[in-house]
Structure formats: structure tokens, C-alpha cells
PDB file of N, CA and C in Angstrom:
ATOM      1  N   UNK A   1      80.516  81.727 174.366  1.00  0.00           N
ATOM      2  CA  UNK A   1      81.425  82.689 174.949  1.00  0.00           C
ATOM      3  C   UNK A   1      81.841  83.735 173.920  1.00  0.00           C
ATOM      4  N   UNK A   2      82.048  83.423 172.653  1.00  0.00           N
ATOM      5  CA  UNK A   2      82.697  84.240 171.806  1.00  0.00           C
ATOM      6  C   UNK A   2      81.249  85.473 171.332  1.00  0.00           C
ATOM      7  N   UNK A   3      80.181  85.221 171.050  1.00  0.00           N
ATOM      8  CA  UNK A   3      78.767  85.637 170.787  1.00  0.00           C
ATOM      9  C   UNK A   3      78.642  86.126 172.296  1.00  0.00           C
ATOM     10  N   UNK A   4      79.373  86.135 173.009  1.00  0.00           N
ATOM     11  CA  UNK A   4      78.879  87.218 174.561  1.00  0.00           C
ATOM     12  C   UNK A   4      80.297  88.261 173.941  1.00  0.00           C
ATOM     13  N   UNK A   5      81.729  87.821 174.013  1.00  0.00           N
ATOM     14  CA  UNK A   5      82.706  88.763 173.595  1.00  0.00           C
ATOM     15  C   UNK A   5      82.244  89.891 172.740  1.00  0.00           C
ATOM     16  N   UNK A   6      81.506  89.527 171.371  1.00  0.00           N
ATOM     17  CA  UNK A   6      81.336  90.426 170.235  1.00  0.00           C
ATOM     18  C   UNK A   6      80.091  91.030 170.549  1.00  0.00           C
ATOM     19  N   UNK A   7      79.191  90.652 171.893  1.00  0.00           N
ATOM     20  CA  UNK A   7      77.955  91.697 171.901  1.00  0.00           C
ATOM     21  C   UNK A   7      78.637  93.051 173.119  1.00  0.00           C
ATOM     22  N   UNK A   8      79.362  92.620 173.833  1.00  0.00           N
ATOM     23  CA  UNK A   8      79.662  92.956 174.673  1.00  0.00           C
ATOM     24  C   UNK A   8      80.823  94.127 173.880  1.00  0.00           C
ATOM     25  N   UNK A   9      81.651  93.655 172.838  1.00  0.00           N
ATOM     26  CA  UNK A   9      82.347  94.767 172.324  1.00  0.00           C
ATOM     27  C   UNK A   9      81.666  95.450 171.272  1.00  0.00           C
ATOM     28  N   UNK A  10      80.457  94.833 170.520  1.00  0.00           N
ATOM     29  CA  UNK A  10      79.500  96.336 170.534  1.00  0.00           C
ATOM     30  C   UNK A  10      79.052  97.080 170.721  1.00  0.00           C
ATOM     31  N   UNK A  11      78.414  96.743 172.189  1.00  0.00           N
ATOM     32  CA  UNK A  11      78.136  97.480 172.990  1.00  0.00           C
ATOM     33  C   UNK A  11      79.088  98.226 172.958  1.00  0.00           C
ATOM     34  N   UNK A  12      80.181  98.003 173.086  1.00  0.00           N
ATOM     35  CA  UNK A  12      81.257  99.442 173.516  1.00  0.00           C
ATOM     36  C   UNK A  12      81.284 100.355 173.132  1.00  0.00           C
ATOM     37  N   UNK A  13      81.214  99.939 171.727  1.00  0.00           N
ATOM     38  CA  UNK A  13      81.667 100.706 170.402  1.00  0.00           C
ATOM     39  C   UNK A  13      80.611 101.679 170.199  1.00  0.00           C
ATOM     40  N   UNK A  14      79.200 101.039 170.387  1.00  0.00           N
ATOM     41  CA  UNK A  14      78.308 101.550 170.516  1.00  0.00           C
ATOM     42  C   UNK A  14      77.243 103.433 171.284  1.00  0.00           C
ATOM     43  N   UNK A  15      78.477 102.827 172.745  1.00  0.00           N
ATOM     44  CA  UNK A  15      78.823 103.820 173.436  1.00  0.00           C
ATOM     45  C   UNK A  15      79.592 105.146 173.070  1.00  0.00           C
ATOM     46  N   UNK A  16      80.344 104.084 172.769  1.00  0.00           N
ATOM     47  CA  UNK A  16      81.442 105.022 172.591  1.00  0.00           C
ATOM     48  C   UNK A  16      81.294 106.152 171.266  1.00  0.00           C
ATOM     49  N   UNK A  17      80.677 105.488 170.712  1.00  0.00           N
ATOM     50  CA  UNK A  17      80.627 106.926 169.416  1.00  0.00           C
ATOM     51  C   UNK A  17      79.217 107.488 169.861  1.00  0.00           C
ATOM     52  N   UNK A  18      78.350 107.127 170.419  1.00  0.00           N
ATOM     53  CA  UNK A  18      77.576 107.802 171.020  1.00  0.00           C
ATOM     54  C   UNK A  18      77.457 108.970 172.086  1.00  0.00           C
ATOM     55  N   UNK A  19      78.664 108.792 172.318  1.00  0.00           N
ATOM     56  CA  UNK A  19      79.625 109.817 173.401  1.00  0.00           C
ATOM     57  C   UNK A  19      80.297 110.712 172.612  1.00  0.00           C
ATOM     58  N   UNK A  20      80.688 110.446 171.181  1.00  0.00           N
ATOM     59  CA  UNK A  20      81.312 111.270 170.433  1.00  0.00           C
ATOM     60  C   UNK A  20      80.848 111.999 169.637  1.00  0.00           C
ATOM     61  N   UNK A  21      79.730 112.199 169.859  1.00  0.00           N
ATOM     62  CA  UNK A  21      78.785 112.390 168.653  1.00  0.00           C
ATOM     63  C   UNK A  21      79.321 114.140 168.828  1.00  0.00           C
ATOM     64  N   UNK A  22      79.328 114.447 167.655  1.00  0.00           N
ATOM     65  CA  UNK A  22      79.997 115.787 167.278  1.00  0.00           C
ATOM     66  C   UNK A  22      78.315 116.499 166.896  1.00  0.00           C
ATOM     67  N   UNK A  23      78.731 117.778 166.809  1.00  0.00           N
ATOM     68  CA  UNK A  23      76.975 119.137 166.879  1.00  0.00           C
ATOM     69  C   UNK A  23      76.651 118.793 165.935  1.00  0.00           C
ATOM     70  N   UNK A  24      76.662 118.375 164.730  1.00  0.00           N
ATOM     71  CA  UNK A  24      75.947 117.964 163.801  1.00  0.00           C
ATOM     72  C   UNK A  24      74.730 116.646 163.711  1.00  0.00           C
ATOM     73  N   UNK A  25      75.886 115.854 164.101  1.00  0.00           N
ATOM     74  CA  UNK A  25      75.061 114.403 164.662  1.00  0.00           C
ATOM     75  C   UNK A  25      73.763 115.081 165.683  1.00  0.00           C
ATOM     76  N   UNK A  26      74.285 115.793 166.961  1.00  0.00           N
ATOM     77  CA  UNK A  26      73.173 115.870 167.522  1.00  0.00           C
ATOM     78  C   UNK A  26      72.050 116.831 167.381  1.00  0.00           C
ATOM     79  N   UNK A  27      72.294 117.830 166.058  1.00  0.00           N
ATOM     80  CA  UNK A  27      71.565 118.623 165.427  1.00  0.00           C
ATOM     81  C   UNK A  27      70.363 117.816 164.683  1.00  0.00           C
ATOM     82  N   UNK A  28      71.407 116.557 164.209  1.00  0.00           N
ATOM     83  CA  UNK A  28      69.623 115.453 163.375  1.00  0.00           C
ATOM     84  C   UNK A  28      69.297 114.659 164.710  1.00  0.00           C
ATOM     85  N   UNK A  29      70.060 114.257 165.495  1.00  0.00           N
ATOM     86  CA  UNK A  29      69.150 113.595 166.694  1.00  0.00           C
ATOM     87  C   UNK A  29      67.620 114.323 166.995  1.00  0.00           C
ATOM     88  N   UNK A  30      68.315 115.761 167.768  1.00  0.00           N
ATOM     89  CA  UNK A  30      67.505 116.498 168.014  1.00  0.00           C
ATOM     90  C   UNK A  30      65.942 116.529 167.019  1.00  0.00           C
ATOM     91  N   UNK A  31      66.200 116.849 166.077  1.00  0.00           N
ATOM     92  CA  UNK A  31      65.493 116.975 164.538  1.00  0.00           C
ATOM     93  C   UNK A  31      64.563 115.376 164.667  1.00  0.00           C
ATOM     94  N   UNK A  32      65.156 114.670 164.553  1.00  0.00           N
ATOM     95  CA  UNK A  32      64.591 113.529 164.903  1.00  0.00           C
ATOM     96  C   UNK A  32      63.757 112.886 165.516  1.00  0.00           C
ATOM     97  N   UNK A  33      63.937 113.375 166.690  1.00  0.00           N
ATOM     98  CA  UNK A  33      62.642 113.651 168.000  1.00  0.00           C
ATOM     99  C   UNK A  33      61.999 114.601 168.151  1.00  0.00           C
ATOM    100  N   UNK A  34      61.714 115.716 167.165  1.00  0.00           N
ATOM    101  CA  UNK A  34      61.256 116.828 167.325  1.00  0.00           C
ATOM    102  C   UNK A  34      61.476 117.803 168.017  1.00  0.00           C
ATOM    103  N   UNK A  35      62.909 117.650 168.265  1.00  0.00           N
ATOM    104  CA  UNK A  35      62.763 118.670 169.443  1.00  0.00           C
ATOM    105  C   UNK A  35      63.751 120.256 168.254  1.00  0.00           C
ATOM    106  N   UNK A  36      62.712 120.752 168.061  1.00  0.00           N
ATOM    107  CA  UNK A  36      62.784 121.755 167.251  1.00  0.00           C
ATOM    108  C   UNK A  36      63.711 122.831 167.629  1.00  0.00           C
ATOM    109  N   UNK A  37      63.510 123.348 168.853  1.00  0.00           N
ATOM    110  CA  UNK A  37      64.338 124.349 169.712  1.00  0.00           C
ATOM    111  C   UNK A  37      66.068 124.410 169.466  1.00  0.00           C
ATOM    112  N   UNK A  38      66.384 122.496 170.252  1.00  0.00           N
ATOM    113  CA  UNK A  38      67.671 122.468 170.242  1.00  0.00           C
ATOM    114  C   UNK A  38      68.301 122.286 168.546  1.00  0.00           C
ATOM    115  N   UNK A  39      67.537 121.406 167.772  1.00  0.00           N
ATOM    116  CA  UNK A  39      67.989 121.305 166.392  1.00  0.00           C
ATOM    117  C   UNK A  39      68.114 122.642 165.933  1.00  0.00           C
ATOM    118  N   UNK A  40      67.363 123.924 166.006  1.00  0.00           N
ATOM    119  CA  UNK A  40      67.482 125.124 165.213  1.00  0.00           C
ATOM    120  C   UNK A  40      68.857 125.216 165.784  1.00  0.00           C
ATOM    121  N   UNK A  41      68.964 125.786 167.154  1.00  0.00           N
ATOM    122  CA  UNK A  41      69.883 126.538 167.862  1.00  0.00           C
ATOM    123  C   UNK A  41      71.312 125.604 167.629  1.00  0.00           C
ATOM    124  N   UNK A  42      71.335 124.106 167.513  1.00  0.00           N
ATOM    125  CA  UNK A  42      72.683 123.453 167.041  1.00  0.00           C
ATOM    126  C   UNK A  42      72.907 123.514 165.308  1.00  0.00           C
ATOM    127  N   UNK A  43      71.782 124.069 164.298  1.00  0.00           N
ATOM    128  CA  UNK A  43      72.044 124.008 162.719  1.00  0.00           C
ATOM    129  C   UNK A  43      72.139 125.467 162.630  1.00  0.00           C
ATOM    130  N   UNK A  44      72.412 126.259 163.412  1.00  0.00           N
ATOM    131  CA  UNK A  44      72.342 127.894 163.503  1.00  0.00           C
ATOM    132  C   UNK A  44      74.025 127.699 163.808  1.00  0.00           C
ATOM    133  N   UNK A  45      74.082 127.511 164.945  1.00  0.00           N
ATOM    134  CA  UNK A  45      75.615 127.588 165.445  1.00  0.00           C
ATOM    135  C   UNK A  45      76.891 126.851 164.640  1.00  0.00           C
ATOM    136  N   UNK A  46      76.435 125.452 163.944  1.00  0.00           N
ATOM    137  CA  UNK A  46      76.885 124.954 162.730  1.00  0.00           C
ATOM    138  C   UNK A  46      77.188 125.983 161.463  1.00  0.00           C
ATOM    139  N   UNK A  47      75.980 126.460 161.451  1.00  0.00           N
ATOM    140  CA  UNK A  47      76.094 127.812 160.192  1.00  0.00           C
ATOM    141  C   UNK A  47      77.109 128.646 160.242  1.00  0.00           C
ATOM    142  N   UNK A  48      77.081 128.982 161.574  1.00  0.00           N
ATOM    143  CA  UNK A  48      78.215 130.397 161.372  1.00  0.00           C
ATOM    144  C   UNK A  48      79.458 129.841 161.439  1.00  0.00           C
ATOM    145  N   UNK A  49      79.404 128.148 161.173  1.00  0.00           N
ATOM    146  CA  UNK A  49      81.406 127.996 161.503  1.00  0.00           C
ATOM    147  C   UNK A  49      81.083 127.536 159.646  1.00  0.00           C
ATOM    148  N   UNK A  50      79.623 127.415 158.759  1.00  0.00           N
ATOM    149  CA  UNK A  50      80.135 127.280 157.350  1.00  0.00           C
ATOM    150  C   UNK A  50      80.022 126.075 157.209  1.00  0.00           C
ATOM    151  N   UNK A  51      79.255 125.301 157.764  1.00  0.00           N
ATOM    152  CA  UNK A  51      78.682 124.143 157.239  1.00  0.00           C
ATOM    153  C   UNK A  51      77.706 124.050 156.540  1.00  0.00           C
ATOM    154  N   UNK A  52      77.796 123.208 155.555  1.00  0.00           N
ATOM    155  CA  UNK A  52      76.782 122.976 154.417  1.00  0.00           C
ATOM    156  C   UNK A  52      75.303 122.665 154.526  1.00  0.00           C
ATOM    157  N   UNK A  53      75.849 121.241 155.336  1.00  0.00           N
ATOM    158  CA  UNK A  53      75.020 120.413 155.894  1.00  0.00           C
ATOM    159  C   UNK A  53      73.807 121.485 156.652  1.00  0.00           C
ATOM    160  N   UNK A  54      74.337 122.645 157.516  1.00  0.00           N
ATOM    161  CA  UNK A  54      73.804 122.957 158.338  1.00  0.00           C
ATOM    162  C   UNK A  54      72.651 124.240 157.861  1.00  0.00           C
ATOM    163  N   UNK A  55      72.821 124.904 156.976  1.00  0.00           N
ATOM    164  CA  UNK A  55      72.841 125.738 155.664  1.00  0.00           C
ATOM    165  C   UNK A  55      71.351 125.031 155.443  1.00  0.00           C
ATOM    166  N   UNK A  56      71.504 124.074 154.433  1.00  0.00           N
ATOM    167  CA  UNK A  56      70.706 123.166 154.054  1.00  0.00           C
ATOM    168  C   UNK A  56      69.648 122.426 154.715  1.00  0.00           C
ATOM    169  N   UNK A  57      69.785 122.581 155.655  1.00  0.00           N
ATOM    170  CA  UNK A  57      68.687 121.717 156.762  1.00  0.00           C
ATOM    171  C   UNK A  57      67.807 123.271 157.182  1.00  0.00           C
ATOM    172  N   UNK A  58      68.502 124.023 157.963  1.00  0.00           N
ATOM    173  CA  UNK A  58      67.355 125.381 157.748  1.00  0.00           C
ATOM    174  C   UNK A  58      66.808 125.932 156.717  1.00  0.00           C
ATOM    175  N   UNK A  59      67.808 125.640 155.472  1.00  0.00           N
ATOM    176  CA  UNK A  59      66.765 126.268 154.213  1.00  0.00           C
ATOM    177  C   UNK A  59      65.584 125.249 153.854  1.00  0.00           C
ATOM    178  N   UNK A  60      65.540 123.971 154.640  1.00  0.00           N
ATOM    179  CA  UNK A  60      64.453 122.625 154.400  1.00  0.00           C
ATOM    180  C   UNK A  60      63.681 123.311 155.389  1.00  0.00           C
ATOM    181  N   UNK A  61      63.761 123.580 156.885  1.00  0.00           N
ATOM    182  CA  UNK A  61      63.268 124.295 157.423  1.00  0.00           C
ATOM    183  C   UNK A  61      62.190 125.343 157.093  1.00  0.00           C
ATOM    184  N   UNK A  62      62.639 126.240 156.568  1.00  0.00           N
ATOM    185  CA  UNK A  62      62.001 127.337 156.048  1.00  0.00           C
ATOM    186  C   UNK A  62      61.133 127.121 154.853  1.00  0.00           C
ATOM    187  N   UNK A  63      61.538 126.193 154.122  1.00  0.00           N
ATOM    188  CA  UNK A  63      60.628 125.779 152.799  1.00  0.00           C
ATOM    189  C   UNK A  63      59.256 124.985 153.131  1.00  0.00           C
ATOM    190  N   UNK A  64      59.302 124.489 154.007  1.00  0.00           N
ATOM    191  CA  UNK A  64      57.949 123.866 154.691  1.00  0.00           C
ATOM    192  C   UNK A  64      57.673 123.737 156.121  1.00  0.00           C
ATOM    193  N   UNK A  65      58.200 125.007 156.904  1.00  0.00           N
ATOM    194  CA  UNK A  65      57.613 125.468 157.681  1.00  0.00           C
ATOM    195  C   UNK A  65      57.596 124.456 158.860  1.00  0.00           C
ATOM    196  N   UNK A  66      58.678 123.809 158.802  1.00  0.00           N
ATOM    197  CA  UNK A  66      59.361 123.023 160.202  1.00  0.00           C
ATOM    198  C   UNK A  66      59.917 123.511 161.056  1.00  0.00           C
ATOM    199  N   UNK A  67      60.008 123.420 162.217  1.00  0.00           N
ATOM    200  CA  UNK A  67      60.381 124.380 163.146  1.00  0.00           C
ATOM    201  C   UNK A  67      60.936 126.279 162.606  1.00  0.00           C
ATOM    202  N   UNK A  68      60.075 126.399 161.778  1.00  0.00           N
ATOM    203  CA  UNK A  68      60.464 127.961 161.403  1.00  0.00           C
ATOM    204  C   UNK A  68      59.095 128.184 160.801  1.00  0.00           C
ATOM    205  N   UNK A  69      58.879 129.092 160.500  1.00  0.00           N
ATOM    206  CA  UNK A  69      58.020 129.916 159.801  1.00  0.00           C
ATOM    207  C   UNK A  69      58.037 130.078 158.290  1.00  0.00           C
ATOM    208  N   UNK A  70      57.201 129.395 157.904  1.00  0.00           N
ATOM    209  CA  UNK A  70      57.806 129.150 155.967  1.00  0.00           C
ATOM    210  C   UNK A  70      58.054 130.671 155.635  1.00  0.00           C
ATOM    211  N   UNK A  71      58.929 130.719 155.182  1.00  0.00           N
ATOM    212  CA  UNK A  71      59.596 131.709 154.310  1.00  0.00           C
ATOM    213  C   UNK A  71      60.251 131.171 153.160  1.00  0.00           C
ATOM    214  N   UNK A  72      59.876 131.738 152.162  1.00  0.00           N
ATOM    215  CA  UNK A  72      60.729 131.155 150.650  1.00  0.00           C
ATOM    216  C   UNK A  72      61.873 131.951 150.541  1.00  0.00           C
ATOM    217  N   UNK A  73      61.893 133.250 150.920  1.00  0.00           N
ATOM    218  CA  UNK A  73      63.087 134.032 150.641  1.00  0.00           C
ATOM    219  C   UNK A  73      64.131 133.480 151.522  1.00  0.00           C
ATOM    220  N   UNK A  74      63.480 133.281 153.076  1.00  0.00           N
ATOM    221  CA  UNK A  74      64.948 132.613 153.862  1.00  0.00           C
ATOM    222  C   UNK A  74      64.947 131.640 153.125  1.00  0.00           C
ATOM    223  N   UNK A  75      64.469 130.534 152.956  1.00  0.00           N
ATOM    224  CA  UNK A  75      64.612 129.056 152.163  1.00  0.00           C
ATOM    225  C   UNK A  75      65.916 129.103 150.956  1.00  0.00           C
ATOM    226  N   UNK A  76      65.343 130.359 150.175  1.00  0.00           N
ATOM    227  CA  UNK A  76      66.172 130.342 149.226  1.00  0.00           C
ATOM    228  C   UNK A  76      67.672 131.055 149.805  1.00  0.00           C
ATOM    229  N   UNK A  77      67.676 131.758 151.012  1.00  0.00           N
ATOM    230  CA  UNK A  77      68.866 132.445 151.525  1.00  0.00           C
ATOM    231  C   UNK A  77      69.688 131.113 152.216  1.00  0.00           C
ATOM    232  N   UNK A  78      69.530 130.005 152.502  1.00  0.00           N
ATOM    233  CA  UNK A  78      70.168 129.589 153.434  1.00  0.00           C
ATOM    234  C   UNK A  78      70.611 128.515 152.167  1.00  0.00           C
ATOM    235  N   UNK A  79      69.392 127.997 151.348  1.00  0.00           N
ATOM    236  CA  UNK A  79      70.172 126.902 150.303  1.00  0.00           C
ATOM    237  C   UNK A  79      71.220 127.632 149.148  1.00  0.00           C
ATOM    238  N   UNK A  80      71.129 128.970 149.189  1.00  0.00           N
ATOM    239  CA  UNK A  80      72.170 129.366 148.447  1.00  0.00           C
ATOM    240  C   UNK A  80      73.259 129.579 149.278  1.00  0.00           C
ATOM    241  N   UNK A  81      73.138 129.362 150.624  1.00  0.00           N
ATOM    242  CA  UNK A  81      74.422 129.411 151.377  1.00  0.00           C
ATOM    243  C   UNK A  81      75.144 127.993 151.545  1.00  0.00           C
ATOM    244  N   UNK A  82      74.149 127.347 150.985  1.00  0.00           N
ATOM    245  CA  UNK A  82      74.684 125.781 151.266  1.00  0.00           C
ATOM    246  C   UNK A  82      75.170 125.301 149.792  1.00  0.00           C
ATOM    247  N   UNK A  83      74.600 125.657 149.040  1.00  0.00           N
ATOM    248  CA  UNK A  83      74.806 125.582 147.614  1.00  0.00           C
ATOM    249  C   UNK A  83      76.483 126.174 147.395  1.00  0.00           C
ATOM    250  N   UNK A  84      76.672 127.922 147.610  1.00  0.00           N
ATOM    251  CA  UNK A  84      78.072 127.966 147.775  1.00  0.00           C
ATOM    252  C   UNK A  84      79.228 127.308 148.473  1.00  0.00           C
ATOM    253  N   UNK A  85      78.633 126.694 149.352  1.00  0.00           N
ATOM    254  CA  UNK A  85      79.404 125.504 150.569  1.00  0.00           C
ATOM    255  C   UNK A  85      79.775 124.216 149.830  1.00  0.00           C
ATOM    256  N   UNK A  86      79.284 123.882 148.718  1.00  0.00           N
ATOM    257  CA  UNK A  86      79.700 122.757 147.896  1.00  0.00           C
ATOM    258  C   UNK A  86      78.221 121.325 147.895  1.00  0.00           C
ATOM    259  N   UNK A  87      77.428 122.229 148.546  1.00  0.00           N
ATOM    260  CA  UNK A  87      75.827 121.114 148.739  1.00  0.00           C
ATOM    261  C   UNK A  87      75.099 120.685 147.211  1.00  0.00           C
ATOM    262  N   UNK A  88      75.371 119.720 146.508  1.00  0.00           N
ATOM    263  CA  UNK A  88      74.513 120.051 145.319  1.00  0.00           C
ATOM    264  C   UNK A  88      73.462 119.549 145.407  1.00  0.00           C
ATOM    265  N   UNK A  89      72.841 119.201 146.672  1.00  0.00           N
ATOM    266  CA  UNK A  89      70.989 118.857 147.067  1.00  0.00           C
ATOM    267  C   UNK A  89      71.072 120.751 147.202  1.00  0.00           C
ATOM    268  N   UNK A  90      71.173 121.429 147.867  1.00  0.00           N
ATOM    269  CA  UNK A  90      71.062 122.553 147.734  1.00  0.00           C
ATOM    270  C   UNK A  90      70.543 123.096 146.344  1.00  0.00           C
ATOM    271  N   UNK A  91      71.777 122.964 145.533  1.00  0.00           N
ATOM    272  CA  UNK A  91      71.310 122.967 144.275  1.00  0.00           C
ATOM    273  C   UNK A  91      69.963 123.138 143.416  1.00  0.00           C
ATOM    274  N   UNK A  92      69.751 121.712 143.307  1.00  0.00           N
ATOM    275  CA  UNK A  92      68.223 121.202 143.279  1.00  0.00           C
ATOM    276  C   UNK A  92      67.348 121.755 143.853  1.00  0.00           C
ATOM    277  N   UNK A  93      67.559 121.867 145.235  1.00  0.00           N
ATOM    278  CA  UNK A  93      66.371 122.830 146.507  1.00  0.00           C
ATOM    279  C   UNK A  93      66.183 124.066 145.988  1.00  0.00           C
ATOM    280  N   UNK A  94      67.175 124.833 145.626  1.00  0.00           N
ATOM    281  CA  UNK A  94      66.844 125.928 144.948  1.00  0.00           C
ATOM    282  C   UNK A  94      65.855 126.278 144.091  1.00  0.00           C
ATOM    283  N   UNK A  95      65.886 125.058 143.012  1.00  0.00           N
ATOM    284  CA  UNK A  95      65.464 124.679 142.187  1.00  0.00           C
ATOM    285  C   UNK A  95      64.184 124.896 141.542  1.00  0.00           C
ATOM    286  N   UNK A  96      63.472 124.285 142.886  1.00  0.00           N
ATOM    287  CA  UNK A  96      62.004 123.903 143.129  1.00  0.00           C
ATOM    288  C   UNK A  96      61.337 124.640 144.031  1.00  0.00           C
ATOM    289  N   UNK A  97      62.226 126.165 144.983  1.00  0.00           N
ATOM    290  CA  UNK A  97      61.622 126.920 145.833  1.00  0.00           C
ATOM    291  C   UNK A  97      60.402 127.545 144.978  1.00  0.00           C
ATOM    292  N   UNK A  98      59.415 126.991 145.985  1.00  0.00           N
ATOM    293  CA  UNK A  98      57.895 128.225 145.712  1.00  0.00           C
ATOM    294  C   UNK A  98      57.071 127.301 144.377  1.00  0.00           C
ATOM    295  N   UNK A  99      57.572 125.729 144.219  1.00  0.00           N
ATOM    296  CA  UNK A  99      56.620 125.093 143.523  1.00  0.00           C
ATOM    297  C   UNK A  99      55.762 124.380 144.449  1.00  0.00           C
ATOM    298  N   UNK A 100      56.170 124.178 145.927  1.00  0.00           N
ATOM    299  CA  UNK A 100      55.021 123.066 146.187  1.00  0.00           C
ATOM    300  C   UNK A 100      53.774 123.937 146.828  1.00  0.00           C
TER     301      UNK A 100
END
């Protein structure tokens, strides 16, 4: 009985933040399953409120030509936007634009 209680209130819990999932979360979902379209258009709309996170995932984008069109100059435009945002993988990304 108690091993039905605690699956049964995982489940909840389970739900339940799955229901909560805030644009970021579903920006890597998206990303995750490939679905390229909605991930750009939710790490775009992230961008303009100044997220790091969000910054940083299109300048990964652009550096190898994942749902974008490789560009090194955007690459390097978006990780220096993430880099000023407080990202120090940004940082690094910078780093190494236009070695691989």
C-alpha cells in the first residue's frame, strides 16, 4: 500500500511540474526532439527578455549549423550576448569560434 501511495504521489509531482514547465524548459524539450522551428522561435523570444541561457543556445546554433545556417559572425554575436549576460560557457564558445 505504501509503494502504491509514493508511485502515485510521483506521479503527481511528475505532472505537475510538467505543467509548469516555464519557455525555457520547453525551448530544450523542443531542441530535444528536433523540432527546430519551435526551439528557435522559444530561444529567440527568451533573448529579447535577456536570457543567457537563451543567447547561448543560438550562438551553439549558428556555430554548427543546427537549426540555422552556420554563421560564425552570428555565433560569435549571440555568445557575446550571452557572455555579457553572465554565461561563462559563452566565454569559452567564443573562444574556439571558427576552429572546428
Amino acid at each position: 500500500m505504501r509503494v502504491l501511495a509514493v508511485i502515485l504521489i510521483g506521479l503527481q509531482l511528475g505532472f505537475a511540474s510538467a505543467a509548469g514547465a516555464g519557455p525555457l524548459e520547453e525551448a530544450t524539450a523542443a531542441e530535444r526532439r528536433d523540432d527546430c522551428q519551435t526551439a528557435v522561435k522559444l530561444y529567440q523570444e527568451l533573448a529579447t527578455q535577456g536570457v543567457a541561457r537563451a543567447f547561448s543556445r543560438l550562438g551553439y546554433f549558428s556555430s554548427i549549423g543546427y537549426c540555422a545556417k552556420r554563421d560564425w559572425r552570428e555565433a560569435a554575436n549571440w555568445y557575446s550576448k550571452a557572455a555579457d549576460a553572465g554565461d561563462q560557457e559563452a566565454v569559452a564558445s567564443l573562444s574556439h569560434i571558427g576552429r572546428n
